[in-house]
Every structure is written in structure tokens, then in C-alpha cells.
Protein backbone atom coordinates (compact mmCIF):
# COMPACT_ATOMS: atom_id res chain seq x y z
CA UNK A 1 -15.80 30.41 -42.63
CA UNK A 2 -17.19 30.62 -39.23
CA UNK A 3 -15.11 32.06 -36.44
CA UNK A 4 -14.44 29.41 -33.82
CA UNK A 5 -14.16 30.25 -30.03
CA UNK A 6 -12.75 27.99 -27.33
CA UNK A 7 -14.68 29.57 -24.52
CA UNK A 8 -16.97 25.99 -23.79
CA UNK A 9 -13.87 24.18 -23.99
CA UNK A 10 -11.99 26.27 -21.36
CA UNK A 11 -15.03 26.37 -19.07
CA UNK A 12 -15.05 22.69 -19.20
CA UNK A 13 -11.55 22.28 -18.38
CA UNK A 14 -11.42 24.69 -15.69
CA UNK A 15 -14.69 23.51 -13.95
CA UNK A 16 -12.90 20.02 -14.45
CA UNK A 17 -9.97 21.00 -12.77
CA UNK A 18 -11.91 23.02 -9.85
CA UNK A 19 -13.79 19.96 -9.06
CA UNK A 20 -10.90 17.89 -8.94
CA UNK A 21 -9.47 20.57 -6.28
CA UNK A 22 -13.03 20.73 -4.50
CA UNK A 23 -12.05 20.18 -0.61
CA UNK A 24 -8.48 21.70 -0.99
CA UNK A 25 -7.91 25.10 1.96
CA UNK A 26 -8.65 28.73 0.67
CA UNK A 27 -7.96 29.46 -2.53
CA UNK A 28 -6.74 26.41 -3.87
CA UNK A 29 -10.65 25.03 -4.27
CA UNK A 30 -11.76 28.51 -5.54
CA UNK A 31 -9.02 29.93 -7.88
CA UNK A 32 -7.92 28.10 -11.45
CA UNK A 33 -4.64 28.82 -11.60
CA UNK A 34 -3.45 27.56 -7.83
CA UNK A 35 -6.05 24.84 -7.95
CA UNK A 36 -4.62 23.61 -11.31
CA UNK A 37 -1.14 23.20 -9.57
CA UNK A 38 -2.56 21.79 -5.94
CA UNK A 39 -4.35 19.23 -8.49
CA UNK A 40 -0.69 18.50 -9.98
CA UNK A 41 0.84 18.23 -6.83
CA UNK A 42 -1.92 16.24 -5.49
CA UNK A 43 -1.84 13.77 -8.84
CA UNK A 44 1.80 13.56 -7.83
CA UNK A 45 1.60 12.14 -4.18
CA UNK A 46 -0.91 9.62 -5.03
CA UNK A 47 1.18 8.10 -7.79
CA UNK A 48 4.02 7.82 -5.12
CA UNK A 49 1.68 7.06 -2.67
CA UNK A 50 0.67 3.64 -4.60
CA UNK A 51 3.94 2.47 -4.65
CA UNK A 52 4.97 3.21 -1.46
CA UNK A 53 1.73 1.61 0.11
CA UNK A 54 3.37 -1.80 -1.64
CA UNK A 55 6.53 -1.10 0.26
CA UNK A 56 4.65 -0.33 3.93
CA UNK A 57 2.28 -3.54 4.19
CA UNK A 58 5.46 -5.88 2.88
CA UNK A 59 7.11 -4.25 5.94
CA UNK A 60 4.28 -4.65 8.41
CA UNK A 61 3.73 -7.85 7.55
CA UNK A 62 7.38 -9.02 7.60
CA UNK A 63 7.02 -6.88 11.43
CA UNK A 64 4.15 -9.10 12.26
CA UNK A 65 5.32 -12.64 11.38
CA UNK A 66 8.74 -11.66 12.96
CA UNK A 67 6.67 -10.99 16.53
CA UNK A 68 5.01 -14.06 16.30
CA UNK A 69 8.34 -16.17 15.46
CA UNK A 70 10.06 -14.79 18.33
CA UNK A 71 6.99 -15.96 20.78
CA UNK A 72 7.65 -19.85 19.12
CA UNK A 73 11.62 -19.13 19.96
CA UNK A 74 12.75 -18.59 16.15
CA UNK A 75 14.01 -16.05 13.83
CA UNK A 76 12.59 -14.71 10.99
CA UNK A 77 15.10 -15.39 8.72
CA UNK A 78 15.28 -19.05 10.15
CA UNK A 79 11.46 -19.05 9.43
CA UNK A 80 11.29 -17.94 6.16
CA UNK A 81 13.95 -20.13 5.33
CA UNK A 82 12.19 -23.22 6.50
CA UNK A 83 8.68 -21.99 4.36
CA UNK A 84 10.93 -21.93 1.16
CA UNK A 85 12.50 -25.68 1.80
CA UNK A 86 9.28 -26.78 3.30
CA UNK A 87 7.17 -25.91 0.00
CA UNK A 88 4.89 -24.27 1.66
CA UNK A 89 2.77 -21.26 -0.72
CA UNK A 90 2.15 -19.06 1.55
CA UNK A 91 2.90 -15.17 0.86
CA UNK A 92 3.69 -12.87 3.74
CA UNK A 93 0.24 -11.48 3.59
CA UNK A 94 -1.17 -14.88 4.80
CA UNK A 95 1.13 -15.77 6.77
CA UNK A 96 0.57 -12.93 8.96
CA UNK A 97 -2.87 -12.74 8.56
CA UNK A 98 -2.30 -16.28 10.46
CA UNK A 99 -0.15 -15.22 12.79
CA UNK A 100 -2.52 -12.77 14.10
CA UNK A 101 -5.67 -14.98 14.10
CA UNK A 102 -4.65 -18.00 14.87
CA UNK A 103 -1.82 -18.36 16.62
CA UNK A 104 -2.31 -22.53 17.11
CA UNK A 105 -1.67 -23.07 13.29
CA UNK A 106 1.26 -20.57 13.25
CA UNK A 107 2.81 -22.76 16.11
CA UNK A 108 2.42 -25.69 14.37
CA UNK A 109 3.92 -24.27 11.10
CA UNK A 110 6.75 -23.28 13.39
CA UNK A 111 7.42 -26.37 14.62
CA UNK A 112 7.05 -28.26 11.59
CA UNK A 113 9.88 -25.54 9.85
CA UNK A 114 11.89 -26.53 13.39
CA UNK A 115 11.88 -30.53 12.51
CA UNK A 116 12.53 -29.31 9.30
CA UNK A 117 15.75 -27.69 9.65
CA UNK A 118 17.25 -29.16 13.09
């Protein structure tokens, strides 16, 4: 029986890994075994970095809609309040995306949620 080698199947895996790592400073894009780890590493902070991107536009857009309440005299949690008992389906995305480019139809949302709940 033929003697099997694995040296194609390393090269592939390191030249996988190095071009993974291509970009990285020094030795990191040039060396196997601390490009294999900055790839790790890296792998790591992106999978955290998706979920925390969820977690920073909620915020900003919570941020935004909160400025633009306060310029039609209202709270946000007033606000939000009002969307729920008012049916309206708008997400916060939207709803900020409103507040920011056209302010006219965010004031009239506002004070339809103000008849609503005075």
C-alpha cells in the first residue's frame, strides 16, 4: 500500500489561513503560526461585533427619535407609549429614519400620540 503524505493538504490550509491574515502588521500576515491565532482572534471580534452592531443602531435610533420628541415638547417614553396604543407599525428604525427626514410627518405623529393620550 502506497505511503500517503499530507504535505498538499497542509499547504492548502496554511496558504488558507495566510490569506485570511493578508493585511494584518508584521508578522502576523507573513508567519503561520501567529497569523493562525490573529485569524482566531480576528474570527472572534467579528462574531461579537455582529451582535453588538444590533445593540448600537437600537441605541442610536432610540437617541434620535428621543431628540426629535423633545423639539415637539414630549418624552420618549410618553411617545413610544402613544405608538403602541395608537397601532401604529412602525419600528424604531423608521421612525427615526422619519424623524430625521421629515420632520413635518414626525410632528404630526406627535401630535396625533398627544390627542391620543391627553
Amino acid at each position: 500500500m502506497a505511503r500517503v503524505k499530507g504535505a498538499v493538504t497542509t499547504r492548502k490550509r496554511r496558504k488558507k489561513v495566510l490569506k485570511m491574515a493578508k493585511g494584518y502588521f508584521g508578522a502576523k500576515s507573513k508567519l503561520f503560526k501567529t497569523a493562525k491565532q490573529a485569524v482566531m482572534k480576528s474570527g472572534q471580534y467579528a462574531y461579537i461585533g455582529r451582535k453588538q452592531k444590533k445593540r448600537f443602531f437600537r441605541r442610536l435610533w432610540i437617541s434620535r427619535i428621543s431628540a426629535a420628541c423633545r423639539q415637539n415638547d414630549m418624552n420618549y417614553s410618553v411617545f413610544m407609549n402613544g405608538v403602541k396604543k395608537a397601532n401604529i407599525l412602525l419600528n424604531r428604525k423608521s421612525i427615526s429614519e422619519i424623524a430625521i427626514n421629515s420632520p413635518e410627518s414626525f410632528k404630526k405623529l406627535c401630535d396625533k400620540i398627544k390627542s391620543l393620550v391627553a
